[in-house]
PDB file of N, CA and C in Angstrom:
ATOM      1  N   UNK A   1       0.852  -1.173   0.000  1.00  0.00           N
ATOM      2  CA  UNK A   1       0.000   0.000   0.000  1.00  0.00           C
ATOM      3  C   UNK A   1       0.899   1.238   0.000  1.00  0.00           C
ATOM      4  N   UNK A   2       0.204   2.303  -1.015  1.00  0.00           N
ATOM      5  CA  UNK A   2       1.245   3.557  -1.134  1.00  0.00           C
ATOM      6  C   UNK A   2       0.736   4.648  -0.014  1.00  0.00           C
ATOM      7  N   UNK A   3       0.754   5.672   0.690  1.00  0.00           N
ATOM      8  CA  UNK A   3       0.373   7.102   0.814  1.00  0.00           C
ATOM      9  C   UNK A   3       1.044   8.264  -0.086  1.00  0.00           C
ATOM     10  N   UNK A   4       0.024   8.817  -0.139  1.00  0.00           N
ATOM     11  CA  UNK A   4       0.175  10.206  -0.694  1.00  0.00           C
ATOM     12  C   UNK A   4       0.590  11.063   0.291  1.00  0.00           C
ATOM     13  N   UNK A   5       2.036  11.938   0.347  1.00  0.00           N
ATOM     14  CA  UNK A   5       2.506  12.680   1.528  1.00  0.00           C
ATOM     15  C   UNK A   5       1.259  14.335   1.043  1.00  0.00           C
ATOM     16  N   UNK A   6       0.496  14.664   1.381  1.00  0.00           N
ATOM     17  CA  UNK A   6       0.395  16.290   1.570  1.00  0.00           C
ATOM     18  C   UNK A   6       0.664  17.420   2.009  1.00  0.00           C
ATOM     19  N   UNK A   7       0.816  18.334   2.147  1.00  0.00           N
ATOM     20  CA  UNK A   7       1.017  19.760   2.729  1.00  0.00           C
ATOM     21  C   UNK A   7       0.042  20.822   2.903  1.00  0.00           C
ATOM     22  N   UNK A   8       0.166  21.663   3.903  1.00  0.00           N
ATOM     23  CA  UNK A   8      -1.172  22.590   4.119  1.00  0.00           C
ATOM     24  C   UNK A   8      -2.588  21.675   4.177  1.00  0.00           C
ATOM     25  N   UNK A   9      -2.499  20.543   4.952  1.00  0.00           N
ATOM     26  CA  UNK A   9      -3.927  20.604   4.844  1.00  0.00           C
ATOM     27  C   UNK A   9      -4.151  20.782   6.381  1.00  0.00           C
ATOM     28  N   UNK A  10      -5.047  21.605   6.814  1.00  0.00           N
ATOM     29  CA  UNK A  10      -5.324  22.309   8.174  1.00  0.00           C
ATOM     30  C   UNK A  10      -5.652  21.272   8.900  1.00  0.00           C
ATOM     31  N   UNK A  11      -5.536  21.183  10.562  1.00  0.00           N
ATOM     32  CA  UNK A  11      -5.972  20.194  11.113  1.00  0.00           C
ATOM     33  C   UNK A  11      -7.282  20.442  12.057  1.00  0.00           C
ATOM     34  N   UNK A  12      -8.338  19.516  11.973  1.00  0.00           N
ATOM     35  CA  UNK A  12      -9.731  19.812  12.205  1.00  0.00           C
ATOM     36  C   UNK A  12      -9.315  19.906  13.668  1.00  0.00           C
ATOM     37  N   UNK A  13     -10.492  20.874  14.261  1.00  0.00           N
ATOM     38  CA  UNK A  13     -10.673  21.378  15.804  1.00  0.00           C
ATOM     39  C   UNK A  13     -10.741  19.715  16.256  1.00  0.00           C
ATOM     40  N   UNK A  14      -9.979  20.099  17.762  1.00  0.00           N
ATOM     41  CA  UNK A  14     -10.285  19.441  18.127  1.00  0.00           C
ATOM     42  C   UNK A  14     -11.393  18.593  19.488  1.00  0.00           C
ATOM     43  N   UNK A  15     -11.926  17.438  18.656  1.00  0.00           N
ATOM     44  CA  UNK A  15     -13.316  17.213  19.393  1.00  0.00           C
ATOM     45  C   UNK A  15     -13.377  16.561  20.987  1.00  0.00           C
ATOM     46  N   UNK A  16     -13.958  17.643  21.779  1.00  0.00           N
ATOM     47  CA  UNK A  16     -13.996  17.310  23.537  1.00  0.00           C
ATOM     48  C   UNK A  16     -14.831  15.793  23.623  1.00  0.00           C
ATOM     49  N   UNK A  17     -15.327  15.162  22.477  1.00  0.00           N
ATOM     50  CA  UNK A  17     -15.967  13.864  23.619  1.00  0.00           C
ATOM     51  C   UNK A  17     -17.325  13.924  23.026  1.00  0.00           C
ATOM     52  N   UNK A  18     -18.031  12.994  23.063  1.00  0.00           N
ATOM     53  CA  UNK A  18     -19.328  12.925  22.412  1.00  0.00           C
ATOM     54  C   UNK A  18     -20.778  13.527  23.745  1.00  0.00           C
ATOM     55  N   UNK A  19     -21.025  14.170  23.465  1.00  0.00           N
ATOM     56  CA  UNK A  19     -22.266  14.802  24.459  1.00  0.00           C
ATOM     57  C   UNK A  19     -22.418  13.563  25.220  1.00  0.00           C
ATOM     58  N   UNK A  20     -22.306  13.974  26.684  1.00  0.00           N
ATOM     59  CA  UNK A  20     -22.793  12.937  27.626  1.00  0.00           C
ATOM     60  C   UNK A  20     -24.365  12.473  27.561  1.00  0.00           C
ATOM     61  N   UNK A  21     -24.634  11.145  27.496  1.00  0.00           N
ATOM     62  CA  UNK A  21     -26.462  11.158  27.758  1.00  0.00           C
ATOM     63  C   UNK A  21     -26.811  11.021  28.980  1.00  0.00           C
ATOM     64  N   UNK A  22     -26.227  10.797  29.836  1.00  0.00           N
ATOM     65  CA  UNK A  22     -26.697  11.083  31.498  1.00  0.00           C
ATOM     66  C   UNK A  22     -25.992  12.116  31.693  1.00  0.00           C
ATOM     67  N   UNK A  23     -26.867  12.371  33.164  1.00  0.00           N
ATOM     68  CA  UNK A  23     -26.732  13.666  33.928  1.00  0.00           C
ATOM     69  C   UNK A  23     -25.643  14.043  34.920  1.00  0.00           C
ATOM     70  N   UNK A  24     -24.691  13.494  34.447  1.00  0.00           N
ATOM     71  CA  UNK A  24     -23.235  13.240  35.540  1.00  0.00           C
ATOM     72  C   UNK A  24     -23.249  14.408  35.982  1.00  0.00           C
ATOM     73  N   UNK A  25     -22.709  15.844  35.235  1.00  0.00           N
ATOM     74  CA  UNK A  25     -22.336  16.836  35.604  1.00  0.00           C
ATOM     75  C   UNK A  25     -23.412  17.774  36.210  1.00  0.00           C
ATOM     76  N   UNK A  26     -25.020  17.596  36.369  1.00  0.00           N
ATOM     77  CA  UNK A  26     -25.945  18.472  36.825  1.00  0.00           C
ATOM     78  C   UNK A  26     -26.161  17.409  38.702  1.00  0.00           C
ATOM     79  N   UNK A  27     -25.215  16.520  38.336  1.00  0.00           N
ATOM     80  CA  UNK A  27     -25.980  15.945  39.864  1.00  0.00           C
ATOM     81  C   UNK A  27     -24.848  16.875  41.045  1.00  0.00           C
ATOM     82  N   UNK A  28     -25.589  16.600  42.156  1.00  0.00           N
ATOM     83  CA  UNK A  28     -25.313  17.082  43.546  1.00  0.00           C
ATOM     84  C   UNK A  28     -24.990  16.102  44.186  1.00  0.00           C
ATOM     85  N   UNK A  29     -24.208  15.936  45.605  1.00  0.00           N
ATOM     86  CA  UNK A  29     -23.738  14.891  46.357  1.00  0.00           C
ATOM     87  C   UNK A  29     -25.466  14.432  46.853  1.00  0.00           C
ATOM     88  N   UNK A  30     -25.738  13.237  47.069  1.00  0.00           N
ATOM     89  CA  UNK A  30     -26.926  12.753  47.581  1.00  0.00           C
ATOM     90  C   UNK A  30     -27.914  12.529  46.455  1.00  0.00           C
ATOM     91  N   UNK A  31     -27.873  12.946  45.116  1.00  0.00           N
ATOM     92  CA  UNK A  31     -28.860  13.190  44.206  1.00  0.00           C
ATOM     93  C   UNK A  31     -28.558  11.826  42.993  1.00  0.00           C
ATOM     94  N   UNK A  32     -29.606  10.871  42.696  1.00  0.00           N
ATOM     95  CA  UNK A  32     -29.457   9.346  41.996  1.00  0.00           C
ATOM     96  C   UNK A  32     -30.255   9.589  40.980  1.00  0.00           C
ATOM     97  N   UNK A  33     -29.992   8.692  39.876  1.00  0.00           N
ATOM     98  CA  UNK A  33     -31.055   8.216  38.755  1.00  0.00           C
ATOM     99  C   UNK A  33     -31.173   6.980  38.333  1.00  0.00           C
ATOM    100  N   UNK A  34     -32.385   6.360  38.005  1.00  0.00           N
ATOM    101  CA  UNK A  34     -32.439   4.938  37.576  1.00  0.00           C
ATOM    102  C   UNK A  34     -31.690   4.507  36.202  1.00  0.00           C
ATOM    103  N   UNK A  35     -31.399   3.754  35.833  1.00  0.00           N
ATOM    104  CA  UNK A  35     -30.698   2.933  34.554  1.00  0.00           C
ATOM    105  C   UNK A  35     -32.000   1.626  34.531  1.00  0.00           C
ATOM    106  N   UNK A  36     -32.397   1.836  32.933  1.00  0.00           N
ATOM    107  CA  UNK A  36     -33.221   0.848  32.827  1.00  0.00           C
ATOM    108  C   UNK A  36     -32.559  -0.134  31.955  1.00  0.00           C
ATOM    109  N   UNK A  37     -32.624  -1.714  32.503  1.00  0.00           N
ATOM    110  CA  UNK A  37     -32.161  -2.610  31.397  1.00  0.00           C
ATOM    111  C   UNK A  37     -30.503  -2.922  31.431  1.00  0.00           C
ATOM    112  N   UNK A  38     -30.236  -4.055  32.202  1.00  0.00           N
ATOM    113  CA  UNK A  38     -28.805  -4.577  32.781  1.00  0.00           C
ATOM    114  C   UNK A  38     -27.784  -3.835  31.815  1.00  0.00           C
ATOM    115  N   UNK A  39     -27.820  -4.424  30.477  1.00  0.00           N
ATOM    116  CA  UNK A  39     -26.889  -3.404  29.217  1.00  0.00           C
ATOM    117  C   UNK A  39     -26.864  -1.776  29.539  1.00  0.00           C
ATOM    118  N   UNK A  40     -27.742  -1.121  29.717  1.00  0.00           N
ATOM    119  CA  UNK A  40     -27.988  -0.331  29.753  1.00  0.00           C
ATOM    120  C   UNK A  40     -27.299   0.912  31.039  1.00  0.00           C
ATOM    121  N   UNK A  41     -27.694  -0.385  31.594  1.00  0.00           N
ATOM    122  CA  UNK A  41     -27.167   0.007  33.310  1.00  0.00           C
ATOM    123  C   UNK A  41     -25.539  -0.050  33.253  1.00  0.00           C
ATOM    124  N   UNK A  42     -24.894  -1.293  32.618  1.00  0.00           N
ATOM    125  CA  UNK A  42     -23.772  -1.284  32.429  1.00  0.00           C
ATOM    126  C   UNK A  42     -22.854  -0.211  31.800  1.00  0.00           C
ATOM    127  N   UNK A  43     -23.558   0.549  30.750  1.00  0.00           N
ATOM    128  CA  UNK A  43     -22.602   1.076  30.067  1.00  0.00           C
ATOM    129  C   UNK A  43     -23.068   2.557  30.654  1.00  0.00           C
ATOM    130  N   UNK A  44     -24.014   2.873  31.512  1.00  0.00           N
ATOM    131  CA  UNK A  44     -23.501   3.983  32.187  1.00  0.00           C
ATOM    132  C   UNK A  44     -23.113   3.912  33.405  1.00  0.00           C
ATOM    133  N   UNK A  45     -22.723   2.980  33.931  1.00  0.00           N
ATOM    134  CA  UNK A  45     -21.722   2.620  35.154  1.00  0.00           C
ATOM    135  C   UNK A  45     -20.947   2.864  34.845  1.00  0.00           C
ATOM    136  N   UNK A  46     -19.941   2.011  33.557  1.00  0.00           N
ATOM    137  CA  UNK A  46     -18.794   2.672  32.593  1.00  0.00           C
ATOM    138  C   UNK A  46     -18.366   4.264  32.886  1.00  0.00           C
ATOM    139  N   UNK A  47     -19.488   4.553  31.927  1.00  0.00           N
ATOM    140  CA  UNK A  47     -19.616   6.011  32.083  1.00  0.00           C
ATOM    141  C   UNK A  47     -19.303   6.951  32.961  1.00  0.00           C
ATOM    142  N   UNK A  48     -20.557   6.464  34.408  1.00  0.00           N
ATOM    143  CA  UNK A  48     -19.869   7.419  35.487  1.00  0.00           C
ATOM    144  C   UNK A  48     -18.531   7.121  35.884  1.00  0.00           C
ATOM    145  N   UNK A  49     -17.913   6.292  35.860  1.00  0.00           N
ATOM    146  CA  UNK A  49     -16.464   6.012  36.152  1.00  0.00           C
ATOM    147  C   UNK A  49     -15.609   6.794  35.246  1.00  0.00           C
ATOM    148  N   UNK A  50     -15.781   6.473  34.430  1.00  0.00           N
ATOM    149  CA  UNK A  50     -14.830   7.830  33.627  1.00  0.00           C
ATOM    150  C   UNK A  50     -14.936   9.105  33.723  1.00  0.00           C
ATOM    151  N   UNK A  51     -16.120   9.631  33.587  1.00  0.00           N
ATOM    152  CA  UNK A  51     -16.568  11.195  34.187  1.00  0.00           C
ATOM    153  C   UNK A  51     -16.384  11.645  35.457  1.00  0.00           C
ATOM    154  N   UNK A  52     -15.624  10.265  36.952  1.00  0.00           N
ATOM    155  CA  UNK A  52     -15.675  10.354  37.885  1.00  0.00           C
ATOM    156  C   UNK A  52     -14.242  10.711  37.785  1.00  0.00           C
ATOM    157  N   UNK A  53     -13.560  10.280  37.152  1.00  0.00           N
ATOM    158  CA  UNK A  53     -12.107   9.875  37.307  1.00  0.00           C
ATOM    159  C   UNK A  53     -11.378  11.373  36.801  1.00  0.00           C
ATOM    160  N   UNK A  54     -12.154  11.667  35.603  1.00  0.00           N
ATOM    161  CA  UNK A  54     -11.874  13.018  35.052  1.00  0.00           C
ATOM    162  C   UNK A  54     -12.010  14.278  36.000  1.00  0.00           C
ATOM    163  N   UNK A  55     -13.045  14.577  36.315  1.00  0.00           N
ATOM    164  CA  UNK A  55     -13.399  15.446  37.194  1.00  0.00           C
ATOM    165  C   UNK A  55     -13.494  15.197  38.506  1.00  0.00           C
ATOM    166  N   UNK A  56     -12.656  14.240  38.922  1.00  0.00           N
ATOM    167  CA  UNK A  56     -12.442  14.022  40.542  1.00  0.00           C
ATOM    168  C   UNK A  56     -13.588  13.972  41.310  1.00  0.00           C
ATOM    169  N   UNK A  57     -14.571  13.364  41.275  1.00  0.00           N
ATOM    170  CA  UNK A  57     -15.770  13.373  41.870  1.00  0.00           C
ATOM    171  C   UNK A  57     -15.914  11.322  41.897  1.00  0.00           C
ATOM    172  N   UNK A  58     -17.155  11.025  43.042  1.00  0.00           N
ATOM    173  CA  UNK A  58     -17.249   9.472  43.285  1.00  0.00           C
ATOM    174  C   UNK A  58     -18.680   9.372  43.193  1.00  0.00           C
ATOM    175  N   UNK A  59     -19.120   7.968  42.660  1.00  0.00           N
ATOM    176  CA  UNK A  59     -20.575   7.824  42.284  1.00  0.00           C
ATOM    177  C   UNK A  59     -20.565   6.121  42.476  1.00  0.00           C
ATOM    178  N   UNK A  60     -21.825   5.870  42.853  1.00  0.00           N
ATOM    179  CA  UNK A  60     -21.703   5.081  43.496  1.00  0.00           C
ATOM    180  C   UNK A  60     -23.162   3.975  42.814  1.00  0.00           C
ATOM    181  N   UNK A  61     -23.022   3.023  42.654  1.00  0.00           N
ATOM    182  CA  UNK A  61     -23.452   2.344  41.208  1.00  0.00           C
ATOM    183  C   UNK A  61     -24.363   0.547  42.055  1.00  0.00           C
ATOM    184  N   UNK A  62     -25.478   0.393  41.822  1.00  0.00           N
ATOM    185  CA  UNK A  62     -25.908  -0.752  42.434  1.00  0.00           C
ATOM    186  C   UNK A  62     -26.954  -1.233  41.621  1.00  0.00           C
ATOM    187  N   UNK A  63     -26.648  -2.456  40.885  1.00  0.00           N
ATOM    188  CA  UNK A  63     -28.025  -3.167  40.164  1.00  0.00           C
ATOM    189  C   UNK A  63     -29.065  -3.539  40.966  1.00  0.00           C
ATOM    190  N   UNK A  64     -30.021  -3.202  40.385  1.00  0.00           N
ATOM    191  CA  UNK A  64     -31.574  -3.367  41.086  1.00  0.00           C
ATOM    192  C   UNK A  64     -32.353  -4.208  40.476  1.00  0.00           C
ATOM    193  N   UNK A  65     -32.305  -5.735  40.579  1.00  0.00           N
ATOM    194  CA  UNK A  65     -32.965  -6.521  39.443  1.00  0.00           C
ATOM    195  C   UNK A  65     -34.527  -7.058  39.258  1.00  0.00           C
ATOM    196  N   UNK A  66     -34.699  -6.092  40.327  1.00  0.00           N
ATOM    197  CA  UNK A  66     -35.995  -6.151  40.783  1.00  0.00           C
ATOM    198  C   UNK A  66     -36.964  -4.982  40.035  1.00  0.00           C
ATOM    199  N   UNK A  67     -36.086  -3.608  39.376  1.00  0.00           N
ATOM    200  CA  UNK A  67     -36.696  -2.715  38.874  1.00  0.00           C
ATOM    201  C   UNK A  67     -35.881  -3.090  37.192  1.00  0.00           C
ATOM    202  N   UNK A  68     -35.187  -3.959  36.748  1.00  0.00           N
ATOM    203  CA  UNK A  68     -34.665  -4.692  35.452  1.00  0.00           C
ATOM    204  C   UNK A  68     -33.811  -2.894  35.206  1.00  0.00           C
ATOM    205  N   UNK A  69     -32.706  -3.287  36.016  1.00  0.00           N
ATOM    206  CA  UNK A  69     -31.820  -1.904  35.623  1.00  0.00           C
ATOM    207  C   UNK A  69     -30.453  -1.653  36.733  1.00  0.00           C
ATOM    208  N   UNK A  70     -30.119  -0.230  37.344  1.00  0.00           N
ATOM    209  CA  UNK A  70     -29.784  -0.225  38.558  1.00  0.00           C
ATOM    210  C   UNK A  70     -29.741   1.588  38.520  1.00  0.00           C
ATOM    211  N   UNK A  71     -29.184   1.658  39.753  1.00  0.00           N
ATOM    212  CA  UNK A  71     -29.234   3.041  40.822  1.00  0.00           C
ATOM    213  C   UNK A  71     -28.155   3.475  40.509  1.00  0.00           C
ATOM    214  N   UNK A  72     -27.979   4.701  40.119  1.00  0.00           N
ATOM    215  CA  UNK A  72     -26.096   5.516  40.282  1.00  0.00           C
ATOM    216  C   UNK A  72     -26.589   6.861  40.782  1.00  0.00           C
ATOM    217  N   UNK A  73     -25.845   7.096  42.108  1.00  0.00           N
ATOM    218  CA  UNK A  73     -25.817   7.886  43.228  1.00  0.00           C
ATOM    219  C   UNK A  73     -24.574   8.864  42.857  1.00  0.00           C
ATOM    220  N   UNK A  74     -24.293   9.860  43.111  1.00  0.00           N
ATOM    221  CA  UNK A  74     -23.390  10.744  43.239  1.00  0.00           C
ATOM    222  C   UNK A  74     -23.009  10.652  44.622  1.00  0.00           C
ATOM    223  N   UNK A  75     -22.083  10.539  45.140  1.00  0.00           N
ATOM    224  CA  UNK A  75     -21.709  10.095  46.619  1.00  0.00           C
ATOM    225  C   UNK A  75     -20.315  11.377  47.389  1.00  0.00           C
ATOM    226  N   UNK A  76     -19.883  12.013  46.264  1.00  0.00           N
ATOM    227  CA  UNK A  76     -19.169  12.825  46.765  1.00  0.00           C
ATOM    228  C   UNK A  76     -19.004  14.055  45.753  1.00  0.00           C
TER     229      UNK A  76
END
């Protein structure tokens, strides 16, 4: 396989992160939201962990299989 070397071609802004879909950054210490649907629940557990880690803040994450989902708490 060849490349083509170029010059001047400008380099695009660069992109902060794809819009969060939960509410990481509007919560308060004490303040939770439900996650519906184990997958679901999982990948914003993910989530708050990374947004936790970034901005130094702790959240606190518990499946509820009784409501088919789980709980993530803002804890500090």
């Amino acid at each position: 396989m060849s490349y083509v070397i170029e010059e001047n071609v400008p380099i695009p802004a660069r992109r902060m992160g794809a819009p969060n879909e939960y509410p990481f950054g509007e919560m308060t210490v004490g303040q939770s939201f439900h996650v519906k649907g184990r997958e679901n629940f999982e990948r914003a557990r993910n989530a708050a962990l990374g947004f936790a880690n970034r901005k130094g803040i702790k959240f606190s994450c518990r499946l509820d299989e009784d409501r088919d989902g789980g709980r993530i708490w803002r804890v500090e």
